[in-house]
C-alpha atoms as a PDB file:
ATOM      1  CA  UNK A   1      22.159   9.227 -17.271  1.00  0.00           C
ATOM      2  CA  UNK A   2      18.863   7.645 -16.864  1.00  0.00           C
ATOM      3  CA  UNK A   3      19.931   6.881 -13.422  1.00  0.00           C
ATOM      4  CA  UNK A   4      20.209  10.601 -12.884  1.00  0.00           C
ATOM      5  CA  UNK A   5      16.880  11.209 -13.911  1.00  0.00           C
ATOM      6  CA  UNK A   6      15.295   8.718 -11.549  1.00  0.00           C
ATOM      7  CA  UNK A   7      17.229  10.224  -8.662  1.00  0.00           C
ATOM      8  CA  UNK A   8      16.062  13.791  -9.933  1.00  0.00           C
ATOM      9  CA  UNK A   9      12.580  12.626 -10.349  1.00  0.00           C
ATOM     10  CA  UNK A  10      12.624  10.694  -6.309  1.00  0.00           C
ATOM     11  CA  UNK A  11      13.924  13.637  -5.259  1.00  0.00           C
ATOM     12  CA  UNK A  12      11.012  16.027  -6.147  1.00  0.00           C
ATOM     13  CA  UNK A  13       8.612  13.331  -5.427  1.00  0.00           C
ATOM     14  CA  UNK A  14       9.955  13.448  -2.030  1.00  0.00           C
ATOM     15  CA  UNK A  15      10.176  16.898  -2.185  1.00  0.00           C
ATOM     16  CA  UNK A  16       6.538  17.419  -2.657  1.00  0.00           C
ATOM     17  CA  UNK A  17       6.128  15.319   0.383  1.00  0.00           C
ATOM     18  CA  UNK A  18       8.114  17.910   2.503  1.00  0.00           C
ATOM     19  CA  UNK A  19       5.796  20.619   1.380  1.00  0.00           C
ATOM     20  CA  UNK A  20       3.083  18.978   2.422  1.00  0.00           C
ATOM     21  CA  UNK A  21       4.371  18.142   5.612  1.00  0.00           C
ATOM     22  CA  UNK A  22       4.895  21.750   6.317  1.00  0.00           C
ATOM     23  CA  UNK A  23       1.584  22.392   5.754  1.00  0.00           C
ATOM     24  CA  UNK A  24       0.175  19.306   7.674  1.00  0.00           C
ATOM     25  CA  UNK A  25       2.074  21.238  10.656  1.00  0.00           C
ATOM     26  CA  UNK A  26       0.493  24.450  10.035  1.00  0.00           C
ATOM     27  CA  UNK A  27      -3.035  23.210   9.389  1.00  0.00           C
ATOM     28  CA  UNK A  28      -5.687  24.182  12.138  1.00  0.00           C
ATOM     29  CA  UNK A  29      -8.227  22.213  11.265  1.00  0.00           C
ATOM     30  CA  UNK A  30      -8.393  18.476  12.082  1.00  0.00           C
ATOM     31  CA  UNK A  31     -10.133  17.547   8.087  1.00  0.00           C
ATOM     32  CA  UNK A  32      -7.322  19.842   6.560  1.00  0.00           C
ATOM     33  CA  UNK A  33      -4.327  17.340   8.723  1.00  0.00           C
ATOM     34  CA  UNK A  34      -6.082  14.422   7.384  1.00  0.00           C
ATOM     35  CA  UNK A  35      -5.980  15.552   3.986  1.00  0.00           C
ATOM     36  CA  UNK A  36      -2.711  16.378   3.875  1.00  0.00           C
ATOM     37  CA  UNK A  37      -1.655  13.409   5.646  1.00  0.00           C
ATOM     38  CA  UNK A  38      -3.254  11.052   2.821  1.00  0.00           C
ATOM     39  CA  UNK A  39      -1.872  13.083   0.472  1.00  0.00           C
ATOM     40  CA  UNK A  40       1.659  12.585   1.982  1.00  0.00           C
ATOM     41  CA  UNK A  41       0.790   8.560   2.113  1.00  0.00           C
ATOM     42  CA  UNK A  42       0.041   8.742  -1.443  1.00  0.00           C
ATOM     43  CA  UNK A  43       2.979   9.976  -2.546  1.00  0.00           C
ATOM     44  CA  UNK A  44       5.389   7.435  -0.507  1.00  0.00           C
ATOM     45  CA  UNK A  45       6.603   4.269  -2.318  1.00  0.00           C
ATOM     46  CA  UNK A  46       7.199   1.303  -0.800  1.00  0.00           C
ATOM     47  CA  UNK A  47       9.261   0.555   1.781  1.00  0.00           C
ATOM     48  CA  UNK A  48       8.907   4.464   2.960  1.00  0.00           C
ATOM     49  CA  UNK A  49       7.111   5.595   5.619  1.00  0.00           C
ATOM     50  CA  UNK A  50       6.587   8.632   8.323  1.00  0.00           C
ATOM     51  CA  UNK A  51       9.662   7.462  10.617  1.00  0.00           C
ATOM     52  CA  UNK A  52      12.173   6.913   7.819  1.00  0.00           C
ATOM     53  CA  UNK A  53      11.324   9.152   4.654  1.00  0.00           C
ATOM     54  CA  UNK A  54      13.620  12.388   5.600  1.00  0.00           C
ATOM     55  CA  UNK A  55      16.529   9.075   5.646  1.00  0.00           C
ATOM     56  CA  UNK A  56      15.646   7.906   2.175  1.00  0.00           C
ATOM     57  CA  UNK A  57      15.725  11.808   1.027  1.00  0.00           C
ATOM     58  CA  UNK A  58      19.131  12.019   2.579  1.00  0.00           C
ATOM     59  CA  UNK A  59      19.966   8.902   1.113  1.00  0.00           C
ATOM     60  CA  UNK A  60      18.700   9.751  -2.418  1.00  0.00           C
ATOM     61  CA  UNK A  61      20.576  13.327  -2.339  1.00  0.00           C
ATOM     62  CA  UNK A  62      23.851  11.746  -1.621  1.00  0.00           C
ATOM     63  CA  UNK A  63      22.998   8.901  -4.502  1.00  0.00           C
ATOM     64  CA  UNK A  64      22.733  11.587  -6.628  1.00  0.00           C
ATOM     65  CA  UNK A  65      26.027  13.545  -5.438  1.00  0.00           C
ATOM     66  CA  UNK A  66      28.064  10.722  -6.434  1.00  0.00           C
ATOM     67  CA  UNK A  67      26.601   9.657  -9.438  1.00  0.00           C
ATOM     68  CA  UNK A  68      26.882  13.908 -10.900  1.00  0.00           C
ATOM     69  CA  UNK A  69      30.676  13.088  -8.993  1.00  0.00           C
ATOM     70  CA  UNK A  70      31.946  10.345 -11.566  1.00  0.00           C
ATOM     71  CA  UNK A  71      30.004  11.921 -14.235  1.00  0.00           C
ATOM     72  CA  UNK A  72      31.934  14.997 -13.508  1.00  0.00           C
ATOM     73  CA  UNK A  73      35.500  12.894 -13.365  1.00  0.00           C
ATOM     74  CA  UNK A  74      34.679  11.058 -16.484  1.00  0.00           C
ATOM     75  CA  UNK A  75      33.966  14.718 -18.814  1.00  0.00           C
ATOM     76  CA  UNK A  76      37.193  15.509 -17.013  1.00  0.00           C
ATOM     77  CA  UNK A  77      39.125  12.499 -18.774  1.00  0.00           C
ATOM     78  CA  UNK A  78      37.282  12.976 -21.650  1.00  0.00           C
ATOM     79  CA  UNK A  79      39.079  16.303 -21.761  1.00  0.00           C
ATOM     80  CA  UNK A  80      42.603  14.978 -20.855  1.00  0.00           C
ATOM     81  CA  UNK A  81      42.457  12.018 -23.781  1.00  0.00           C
ATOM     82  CA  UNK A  82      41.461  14.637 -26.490  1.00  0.00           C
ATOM     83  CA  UNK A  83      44.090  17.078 -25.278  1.00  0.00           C
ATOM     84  CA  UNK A  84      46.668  14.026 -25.499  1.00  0.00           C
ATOM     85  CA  UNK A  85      45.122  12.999 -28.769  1.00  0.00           C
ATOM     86  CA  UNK A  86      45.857  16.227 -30.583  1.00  0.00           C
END
């Protein structure tokens, strides 16, 4: 579960970056770009850049899929084993 919560917490880390990159594209003003842009830097961690961030997103989302997945299969046979055991 605490694995879960890392990938939740990424996710809206990464998240906010997208936000800000919409802005950064909307900005007029050359100070306002900048801004955003360090603000965007700020928030990457390492390893993760401009070029490759909307990858690790990707990557994190599916991460996540398949962790909620087994966690999902396992409450399943949690189900089936207390059904048997009564």
């Amino acid at each position: 579960m605490e694995y879960v919560k890392y990938l939740k917490d990424q996710l809206k880390r990464l998240n906010k970056i997208l936000k800000y990159e919409a802005k950064y594209v909307s900005a007029k003003k050359e100070s306002d770009k900048e801004y955003l842009r360090q603000c965007m830097e700020f928030l990457f961690d390492q390893g993760e850049d401009f070029s490759n961030y909307h990858q690790v997103i990707l990557d994190y989302e599916e991460a996540l899929q398949n962790r909620n997945d087994v966690i999902n299969k396992l409450y399943k046979e949690i189900e089936i084993i207390k059904k048997l055991k009564n």
